[in-house]
PDB file of N, CA and C in Angstrom:
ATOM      1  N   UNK A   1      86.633  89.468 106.141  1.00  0.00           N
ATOM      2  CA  UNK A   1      85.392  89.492 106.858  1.00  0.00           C
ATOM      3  C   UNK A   1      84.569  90.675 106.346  1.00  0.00           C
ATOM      4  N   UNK A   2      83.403  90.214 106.060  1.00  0.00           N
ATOM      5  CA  UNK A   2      82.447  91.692 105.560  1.00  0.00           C
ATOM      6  C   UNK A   2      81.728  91.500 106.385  1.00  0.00           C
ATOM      7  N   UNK A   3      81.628  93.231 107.298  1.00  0.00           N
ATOM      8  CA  UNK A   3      80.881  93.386 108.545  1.00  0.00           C
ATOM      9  C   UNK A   3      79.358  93.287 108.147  1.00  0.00           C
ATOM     10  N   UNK A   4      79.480  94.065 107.313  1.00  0.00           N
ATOM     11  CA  UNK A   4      78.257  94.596 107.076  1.00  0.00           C
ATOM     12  C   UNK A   4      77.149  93.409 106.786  1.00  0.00           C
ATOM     13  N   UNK A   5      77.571  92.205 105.974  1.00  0.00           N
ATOM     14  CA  UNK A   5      76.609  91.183 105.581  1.00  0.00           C
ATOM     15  C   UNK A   5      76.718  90.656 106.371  1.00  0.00           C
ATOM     16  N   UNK A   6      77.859  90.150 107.756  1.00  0.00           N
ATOM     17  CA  UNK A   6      77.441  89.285 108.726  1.00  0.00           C
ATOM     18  C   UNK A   6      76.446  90.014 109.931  1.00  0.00           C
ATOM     19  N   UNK A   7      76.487  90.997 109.888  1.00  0.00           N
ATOM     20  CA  UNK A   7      75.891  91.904 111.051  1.00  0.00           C
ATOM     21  C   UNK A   7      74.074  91.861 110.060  1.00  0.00           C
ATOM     22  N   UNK A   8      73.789  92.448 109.190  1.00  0.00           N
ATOM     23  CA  UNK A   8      72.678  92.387 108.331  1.00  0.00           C
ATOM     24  C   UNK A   8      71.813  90.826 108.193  1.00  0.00           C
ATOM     25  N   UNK A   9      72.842  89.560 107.789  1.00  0.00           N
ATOM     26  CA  UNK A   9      72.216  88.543 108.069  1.00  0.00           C
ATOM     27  C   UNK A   9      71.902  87.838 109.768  1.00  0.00           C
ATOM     28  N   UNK A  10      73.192  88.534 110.410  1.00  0.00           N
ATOM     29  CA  UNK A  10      72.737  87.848 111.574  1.00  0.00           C
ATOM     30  C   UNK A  10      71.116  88.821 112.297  1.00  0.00           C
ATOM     31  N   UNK A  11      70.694  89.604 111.693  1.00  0.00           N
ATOM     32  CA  UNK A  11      70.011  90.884 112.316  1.00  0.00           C
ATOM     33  C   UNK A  11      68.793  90.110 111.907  1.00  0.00           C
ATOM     34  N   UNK A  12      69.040  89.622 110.848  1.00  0.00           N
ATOM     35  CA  UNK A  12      67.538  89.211 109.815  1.00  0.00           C
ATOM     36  C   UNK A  12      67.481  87.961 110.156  1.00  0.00           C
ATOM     37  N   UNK A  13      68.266  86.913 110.845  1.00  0.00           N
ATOM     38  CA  UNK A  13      67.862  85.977 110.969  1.00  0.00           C
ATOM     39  C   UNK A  13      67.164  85.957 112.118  1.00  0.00           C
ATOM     40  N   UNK A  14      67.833  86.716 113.170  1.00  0.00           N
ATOM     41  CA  UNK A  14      67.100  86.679 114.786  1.00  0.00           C
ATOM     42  C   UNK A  14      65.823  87.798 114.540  1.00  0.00           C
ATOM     43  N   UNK A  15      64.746  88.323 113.312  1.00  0.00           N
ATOM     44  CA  UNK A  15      63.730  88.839 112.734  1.00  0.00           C
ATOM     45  C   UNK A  15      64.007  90.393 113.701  1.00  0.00           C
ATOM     46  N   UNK A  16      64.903  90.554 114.053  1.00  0.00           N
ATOM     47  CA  UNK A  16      65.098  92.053 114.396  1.00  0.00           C
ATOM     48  C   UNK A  16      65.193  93.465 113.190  1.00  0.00           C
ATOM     49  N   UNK A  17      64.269  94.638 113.631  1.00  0.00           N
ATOM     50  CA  UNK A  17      64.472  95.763 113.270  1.00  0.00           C
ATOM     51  C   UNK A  17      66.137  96.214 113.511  1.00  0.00           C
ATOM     52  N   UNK A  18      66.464  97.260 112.975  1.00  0.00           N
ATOM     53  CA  UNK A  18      67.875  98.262 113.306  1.00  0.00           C
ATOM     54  C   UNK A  18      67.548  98.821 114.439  1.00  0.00           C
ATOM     55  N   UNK A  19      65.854  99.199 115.008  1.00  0.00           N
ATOM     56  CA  UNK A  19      65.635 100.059 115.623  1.00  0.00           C
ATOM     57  C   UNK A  19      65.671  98.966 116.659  1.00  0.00           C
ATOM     58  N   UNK A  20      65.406  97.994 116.952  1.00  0.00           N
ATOM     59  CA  UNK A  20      64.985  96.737 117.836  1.00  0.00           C
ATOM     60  C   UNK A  20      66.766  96.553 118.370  1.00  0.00           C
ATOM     61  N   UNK A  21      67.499  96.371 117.279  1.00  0.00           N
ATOM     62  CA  UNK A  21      68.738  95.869 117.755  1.00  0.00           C
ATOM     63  C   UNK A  21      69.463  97.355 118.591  1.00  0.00           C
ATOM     64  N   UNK A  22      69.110  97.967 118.166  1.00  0.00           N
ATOM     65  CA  UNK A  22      69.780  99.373 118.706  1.00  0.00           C
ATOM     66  C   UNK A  22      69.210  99.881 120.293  1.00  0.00           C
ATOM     67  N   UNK A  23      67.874  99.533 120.606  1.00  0.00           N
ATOM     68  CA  UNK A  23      67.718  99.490 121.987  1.00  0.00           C
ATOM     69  C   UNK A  23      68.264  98.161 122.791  1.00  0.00           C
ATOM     70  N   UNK A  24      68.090  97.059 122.235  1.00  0.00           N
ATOM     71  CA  UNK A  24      68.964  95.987 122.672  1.00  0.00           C
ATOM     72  C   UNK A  24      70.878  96.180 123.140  1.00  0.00           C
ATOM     73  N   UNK A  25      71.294  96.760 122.576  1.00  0.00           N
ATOM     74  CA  UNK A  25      72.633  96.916 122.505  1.00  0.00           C
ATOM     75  C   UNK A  25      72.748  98.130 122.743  1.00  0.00           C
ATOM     76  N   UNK A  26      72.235  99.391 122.863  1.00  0.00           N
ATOM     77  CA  UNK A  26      72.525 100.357 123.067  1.00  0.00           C
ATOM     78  C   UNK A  26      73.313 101.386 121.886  1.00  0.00           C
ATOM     79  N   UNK A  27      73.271 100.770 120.891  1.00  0.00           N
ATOM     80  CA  UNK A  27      74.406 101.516 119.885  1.00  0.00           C
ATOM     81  C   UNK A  27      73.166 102.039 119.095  1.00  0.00           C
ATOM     82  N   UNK A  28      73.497 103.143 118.310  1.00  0.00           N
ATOM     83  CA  UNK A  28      72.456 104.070 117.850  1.00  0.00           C
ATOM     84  C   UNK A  28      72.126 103.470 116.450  1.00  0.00           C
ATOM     85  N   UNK A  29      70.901 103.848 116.444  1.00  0.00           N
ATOM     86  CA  UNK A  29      70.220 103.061 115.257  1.00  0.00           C
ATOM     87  C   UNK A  29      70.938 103.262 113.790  1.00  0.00           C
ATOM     88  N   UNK A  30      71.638 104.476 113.383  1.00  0.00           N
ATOM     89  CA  UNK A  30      72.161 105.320 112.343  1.00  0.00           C
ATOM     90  C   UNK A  30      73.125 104.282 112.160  1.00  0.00           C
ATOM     91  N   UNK A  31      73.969 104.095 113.215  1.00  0.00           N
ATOM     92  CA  UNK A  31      75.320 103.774 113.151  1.00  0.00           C
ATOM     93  C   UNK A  31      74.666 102.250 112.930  1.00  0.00           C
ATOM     94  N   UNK A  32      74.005 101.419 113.385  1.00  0.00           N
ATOM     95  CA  UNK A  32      74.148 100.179 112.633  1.00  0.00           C
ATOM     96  C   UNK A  32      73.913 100.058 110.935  1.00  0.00           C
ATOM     97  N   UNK A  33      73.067 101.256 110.907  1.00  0.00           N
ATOM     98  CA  UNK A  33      72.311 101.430 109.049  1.00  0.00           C
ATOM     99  C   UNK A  33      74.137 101.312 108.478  1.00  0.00           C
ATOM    100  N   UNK A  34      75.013 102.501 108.679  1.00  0.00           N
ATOM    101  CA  UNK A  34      76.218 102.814 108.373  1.00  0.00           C
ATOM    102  C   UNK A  34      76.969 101.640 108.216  1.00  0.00           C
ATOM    103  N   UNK A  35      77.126 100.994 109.241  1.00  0.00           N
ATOM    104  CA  UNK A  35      77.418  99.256 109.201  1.00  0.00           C
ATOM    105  C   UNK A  35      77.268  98.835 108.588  1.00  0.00           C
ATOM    106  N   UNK A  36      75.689  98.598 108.490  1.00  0.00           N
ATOM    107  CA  UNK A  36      74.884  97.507 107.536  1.00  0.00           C
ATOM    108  C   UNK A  36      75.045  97.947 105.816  1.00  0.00           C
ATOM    109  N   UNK A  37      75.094  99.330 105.122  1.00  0.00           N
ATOM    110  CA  UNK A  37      75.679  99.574 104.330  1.00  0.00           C
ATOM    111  C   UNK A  37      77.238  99.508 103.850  1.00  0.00           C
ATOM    112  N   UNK A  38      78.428  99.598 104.765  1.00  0.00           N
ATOM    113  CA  UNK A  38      79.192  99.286 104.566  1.00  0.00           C
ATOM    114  C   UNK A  38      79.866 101.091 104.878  1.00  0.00           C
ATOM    115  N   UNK A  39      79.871 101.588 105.117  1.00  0.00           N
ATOM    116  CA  UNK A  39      80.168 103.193 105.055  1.00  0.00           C
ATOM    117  C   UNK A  39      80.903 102.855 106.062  1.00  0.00           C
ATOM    118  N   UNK A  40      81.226 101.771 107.680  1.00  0.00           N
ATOM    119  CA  UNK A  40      81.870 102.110 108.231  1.00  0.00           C
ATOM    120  C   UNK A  40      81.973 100.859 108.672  1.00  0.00           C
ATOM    121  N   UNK A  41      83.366 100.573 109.288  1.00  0.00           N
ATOM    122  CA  UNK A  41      83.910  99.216 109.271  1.00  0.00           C
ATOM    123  C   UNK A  41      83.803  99.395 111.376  1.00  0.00           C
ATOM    124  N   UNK A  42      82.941  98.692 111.602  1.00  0.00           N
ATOM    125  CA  UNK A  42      82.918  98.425 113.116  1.00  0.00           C
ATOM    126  C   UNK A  42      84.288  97.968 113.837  1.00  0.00           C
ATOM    127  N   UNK A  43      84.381  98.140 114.929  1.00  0.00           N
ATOM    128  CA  UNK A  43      85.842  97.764 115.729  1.00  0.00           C
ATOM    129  C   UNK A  43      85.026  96.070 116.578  1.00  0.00           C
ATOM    130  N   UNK A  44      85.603  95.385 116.233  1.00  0.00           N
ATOM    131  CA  UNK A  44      85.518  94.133 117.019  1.00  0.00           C
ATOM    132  C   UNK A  44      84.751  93.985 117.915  1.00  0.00           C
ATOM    133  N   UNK A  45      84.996  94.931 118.805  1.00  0.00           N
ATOM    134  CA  UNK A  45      84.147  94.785 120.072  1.00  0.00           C
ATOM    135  C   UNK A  45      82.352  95.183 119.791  1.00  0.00           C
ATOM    136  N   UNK A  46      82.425  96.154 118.951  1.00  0.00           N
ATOM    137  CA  UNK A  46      81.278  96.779 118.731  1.00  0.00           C
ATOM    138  C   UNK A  46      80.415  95.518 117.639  1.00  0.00           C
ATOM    139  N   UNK A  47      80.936  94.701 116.626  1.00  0.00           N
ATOM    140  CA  UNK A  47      80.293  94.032 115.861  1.00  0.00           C
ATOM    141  C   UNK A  47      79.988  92.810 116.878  1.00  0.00           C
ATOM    142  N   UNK A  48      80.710  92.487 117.912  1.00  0.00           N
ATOM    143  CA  UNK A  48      80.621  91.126 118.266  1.00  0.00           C
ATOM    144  C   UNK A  48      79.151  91.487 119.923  1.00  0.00           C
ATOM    145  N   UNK A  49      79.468  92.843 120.011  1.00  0.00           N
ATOM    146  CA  UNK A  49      78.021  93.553 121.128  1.00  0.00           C
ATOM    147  C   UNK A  49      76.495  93.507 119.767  1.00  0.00           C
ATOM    148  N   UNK A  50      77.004  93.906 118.719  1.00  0.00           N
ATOM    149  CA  UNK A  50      75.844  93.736 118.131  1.00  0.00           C
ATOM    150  C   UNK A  50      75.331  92.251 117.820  1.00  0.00           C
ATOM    151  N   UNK A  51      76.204  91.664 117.281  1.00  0.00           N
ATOM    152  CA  UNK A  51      76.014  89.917 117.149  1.00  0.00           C
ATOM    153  C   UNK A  51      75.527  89.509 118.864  1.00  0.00           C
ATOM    154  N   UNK A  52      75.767  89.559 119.218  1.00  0.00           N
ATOM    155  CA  UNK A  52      75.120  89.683 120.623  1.00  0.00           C
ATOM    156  C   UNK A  52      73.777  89.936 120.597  1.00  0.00           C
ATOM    157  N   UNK A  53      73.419  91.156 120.570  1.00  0.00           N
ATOM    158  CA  UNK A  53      71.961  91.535 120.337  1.00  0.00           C
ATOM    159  C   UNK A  53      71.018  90.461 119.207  1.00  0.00           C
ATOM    160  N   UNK A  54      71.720  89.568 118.774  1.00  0.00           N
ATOM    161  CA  UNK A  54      70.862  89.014 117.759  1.00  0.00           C
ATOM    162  C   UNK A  54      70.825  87.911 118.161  1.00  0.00           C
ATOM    163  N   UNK A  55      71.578  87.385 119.372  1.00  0.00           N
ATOM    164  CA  UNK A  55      71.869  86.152 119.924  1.00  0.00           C
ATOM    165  C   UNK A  55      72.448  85.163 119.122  1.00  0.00           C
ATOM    166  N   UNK A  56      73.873  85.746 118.393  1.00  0.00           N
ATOM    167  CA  UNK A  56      74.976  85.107 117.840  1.00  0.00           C
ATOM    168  C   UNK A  56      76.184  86.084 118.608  1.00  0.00           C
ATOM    169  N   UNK A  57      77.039  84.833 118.210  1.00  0.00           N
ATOM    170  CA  UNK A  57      78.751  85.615 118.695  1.00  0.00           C
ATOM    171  C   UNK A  57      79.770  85.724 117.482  1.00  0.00           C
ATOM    172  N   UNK A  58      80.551  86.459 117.320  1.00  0.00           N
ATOM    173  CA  UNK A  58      81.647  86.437 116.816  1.00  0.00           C
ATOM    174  C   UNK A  58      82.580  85.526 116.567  1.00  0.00           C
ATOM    175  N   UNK A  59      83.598  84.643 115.757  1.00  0.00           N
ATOM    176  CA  UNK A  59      84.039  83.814 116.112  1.00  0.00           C
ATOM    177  C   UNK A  59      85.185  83.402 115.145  1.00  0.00           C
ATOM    178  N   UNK A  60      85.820  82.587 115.184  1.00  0.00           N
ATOM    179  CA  UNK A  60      87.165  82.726 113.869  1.00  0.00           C
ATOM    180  C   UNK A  60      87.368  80.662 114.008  1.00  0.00           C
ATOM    181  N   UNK A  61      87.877  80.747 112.806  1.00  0.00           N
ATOM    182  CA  UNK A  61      87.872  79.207 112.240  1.00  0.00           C
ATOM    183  C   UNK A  61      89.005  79.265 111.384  1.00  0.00           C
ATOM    184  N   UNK A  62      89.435  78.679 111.076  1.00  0.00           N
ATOM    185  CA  UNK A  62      90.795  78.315 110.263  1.00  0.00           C
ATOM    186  C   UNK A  62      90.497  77.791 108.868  1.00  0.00           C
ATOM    187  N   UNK A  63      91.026  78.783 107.897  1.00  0.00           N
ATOM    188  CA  UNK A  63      90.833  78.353 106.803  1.00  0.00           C
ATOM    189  C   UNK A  63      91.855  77.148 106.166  1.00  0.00           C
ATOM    190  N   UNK A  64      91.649  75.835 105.963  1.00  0.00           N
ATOM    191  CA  UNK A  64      93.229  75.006 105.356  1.00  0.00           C
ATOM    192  C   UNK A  64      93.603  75.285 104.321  1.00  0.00           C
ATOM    193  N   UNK A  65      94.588  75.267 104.018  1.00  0.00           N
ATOM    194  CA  UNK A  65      95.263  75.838 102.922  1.00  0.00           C
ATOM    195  C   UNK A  65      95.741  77.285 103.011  1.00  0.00           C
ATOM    196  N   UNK A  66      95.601  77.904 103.412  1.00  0.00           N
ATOM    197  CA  UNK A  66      96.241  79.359 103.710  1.00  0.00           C
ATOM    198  C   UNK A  66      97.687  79.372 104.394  1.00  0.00           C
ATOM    199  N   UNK A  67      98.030  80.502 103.881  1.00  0.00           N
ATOM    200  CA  UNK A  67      99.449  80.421 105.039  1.00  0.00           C
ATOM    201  C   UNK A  67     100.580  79.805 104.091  1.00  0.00           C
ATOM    202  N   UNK A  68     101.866  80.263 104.498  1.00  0.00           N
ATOM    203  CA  UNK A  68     102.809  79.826 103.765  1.00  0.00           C
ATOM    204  C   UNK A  68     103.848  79.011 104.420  1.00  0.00           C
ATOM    205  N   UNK A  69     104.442  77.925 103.869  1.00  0.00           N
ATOM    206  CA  UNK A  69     105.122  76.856 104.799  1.00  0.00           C
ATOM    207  C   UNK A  69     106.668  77.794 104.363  1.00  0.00           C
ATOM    208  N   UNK A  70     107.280  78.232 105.539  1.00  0.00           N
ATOM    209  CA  UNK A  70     108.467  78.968 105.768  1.00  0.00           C
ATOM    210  C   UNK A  70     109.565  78.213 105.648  1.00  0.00           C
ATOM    211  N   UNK A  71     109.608  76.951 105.894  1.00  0.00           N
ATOM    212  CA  UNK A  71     110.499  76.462 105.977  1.00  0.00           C
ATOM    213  C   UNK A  71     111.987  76.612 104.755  1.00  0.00           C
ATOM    214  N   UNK A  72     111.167  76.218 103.838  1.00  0.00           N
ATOM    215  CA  UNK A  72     112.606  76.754 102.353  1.00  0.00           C
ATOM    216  C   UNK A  72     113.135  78.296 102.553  1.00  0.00           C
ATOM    217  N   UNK A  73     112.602  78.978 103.185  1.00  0.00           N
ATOM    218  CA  UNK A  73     112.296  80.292 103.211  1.00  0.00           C
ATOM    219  C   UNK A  73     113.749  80.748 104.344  1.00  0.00           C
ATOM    220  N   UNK A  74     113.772  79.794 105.597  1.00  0.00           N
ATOM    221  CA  UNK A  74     113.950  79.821 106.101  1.00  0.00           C
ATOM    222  C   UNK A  74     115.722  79.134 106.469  1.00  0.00           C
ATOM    223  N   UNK A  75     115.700  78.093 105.242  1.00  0.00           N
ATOM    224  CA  UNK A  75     117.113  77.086 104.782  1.00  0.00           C
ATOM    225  C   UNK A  75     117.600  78.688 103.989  1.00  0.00           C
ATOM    226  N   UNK A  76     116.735  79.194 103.287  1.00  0.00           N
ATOM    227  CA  UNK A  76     117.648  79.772 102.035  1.00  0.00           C
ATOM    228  C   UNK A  76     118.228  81.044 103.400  1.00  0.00           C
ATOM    229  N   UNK A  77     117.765  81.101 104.170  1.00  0.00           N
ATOM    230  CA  UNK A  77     118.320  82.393 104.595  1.00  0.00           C
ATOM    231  C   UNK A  77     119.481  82.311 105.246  1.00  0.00           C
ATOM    232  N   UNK A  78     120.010  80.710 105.689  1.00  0.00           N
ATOM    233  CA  UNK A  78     120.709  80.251 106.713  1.00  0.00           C
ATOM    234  C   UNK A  78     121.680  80.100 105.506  1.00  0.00           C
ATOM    235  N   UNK A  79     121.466  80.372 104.144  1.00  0.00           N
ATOM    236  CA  UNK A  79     122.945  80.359 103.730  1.00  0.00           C
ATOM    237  C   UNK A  79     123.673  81.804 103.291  1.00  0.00           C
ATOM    238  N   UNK A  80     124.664  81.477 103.133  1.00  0.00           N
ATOM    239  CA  UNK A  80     125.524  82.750 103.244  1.00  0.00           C
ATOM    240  C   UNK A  80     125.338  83.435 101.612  1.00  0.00           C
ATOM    241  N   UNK A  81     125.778  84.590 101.333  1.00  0.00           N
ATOM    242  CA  UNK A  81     125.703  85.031 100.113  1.00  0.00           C
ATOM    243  C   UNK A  81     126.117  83.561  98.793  1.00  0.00           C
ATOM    244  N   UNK A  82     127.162  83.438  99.377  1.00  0.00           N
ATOM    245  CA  UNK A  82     128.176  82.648  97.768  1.00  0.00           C
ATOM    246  C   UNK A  82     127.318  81.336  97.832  1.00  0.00           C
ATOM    247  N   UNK A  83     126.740  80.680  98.861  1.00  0.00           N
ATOM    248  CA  UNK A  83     126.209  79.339  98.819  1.00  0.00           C
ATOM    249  C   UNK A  83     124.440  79.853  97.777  1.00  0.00           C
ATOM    250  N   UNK A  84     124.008  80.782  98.306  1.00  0.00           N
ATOM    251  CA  UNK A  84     123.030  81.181  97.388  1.00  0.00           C
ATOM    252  C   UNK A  84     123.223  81.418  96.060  1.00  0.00           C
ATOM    253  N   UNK A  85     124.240  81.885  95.491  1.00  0.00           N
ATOM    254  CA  UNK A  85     124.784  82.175  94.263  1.00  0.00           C
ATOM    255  C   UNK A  85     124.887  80.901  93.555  1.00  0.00           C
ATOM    256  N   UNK A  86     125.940  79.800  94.387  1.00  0.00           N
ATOM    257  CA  UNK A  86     125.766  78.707  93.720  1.00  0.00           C
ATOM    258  C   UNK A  86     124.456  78.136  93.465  1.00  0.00           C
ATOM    259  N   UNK A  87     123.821  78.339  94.875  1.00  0.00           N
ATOM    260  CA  UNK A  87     121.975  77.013  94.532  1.00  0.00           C
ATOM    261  C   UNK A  87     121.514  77.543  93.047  1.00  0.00           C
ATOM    262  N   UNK A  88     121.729  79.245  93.214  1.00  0.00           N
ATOM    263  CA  UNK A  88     120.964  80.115  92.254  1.00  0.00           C
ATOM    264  C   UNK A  88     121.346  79.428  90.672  1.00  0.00           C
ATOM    265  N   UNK A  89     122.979  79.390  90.661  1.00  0.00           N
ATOM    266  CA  UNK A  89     122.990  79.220  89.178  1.00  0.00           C
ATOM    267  C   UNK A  89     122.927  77.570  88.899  1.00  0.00           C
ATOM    268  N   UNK A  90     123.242  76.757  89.904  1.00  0.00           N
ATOM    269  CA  UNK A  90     122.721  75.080  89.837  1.00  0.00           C
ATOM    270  C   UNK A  90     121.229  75.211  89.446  1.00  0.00           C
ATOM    271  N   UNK A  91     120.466  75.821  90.198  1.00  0.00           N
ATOM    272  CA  UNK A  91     119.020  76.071  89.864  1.00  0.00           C
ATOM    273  C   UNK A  91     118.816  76.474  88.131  1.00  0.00           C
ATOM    274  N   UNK A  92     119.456  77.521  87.824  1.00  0.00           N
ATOM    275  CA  UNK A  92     119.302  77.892  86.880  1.00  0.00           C
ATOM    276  C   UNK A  92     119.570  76.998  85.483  1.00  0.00           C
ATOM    277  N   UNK A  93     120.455  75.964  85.677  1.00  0.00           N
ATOM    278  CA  UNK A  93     121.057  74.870  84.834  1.00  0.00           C
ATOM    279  C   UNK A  93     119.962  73.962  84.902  1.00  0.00           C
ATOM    280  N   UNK A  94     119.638  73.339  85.903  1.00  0.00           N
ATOM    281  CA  UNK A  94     118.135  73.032  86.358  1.00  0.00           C
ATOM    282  C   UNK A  94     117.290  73.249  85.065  1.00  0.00           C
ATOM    283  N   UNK A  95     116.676  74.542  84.975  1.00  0.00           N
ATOM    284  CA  UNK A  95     115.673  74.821  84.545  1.00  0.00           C
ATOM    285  C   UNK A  95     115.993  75.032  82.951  1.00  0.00           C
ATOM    286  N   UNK A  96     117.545  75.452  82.843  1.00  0.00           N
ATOM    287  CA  UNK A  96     117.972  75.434  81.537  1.00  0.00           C
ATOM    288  C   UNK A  96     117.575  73.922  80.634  1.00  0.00           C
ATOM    289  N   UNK A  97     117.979  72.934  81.770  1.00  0.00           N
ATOM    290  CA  UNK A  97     117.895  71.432  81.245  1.00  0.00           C
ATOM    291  C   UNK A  97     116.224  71.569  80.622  1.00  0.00           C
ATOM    292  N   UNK A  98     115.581  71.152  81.584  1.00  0.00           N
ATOM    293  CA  UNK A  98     114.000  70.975  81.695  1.00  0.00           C
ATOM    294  C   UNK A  98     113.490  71.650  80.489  1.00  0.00           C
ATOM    295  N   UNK A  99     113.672  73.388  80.146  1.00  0.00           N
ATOM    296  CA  UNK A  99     113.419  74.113  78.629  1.00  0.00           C
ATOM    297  C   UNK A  99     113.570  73.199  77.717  1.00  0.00           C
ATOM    298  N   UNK A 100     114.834  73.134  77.491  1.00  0.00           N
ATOM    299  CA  UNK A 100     115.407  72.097  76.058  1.00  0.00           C
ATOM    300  C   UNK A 100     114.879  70.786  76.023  1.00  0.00           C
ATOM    301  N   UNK A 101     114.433  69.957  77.108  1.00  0.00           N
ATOM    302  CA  UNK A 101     113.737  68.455  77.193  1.00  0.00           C
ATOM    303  C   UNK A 101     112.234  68.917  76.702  1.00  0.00           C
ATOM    304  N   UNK A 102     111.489  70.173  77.011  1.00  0.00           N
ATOM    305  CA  UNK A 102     110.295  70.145  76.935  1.00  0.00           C
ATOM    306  C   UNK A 102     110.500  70.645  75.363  1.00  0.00           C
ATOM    307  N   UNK A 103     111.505  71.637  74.888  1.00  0.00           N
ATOM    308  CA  UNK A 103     111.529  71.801  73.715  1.00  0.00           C
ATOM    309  C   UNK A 103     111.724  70.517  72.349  1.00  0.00           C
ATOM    310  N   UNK A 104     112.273  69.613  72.776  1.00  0.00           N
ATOM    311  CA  UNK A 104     112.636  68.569  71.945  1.00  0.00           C
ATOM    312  C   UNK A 104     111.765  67.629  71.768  1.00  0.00           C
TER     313      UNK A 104
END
């Protein structure tokens, strides 16, 4: 999340000054400039009082594709040392095969 360009565009879209949003919200005019440059990373509450002042809110959406599916993650851990050793070097024969097929 970059504060600074969502706080700056939401400021400019609702045609507000720094000085306009800063009597609106009460937060000092400096400290939104600081924001709006990037010099200081706002705490949640404070970006989502200013998005406020511009008559937007804060808000979170789900990116797809992110995130990691645990599950293999989660088999490999449920085995004991020696059962890993084996997957490891079956795996490894695996991939030994596949080299030499792609080599030939």
């Amino acid at each position: 999340m970059n504060a600074a360009r969502i706080l700056r565009d939401a400021r400019r879209r609702a045609g507000l000054t720094q000085r306009t949003l800063a009597s609106r919200t009460g937060i000092p005019q400096p400290a939104i400039a600081r924001i709006e440059r990037g010099t200081v990373v706002p705490r949640v509450d404070t970006l989502d009082r200013l998005l406020a002042g511009c008559g937007e809110q804060l808000g979170t959406e789900r990116r797809p594709g992110l995130g990691i599916d645990r599950t293999a993650i989660r088999a490999l851990l449920r085995l004991t040392p020696a059962q890993r050793l084996r997957l490891a070097t079956r795996e490894g024969r695996n991939l030994e095969r596949l080299e030499q097929a792609a080599s030939s």
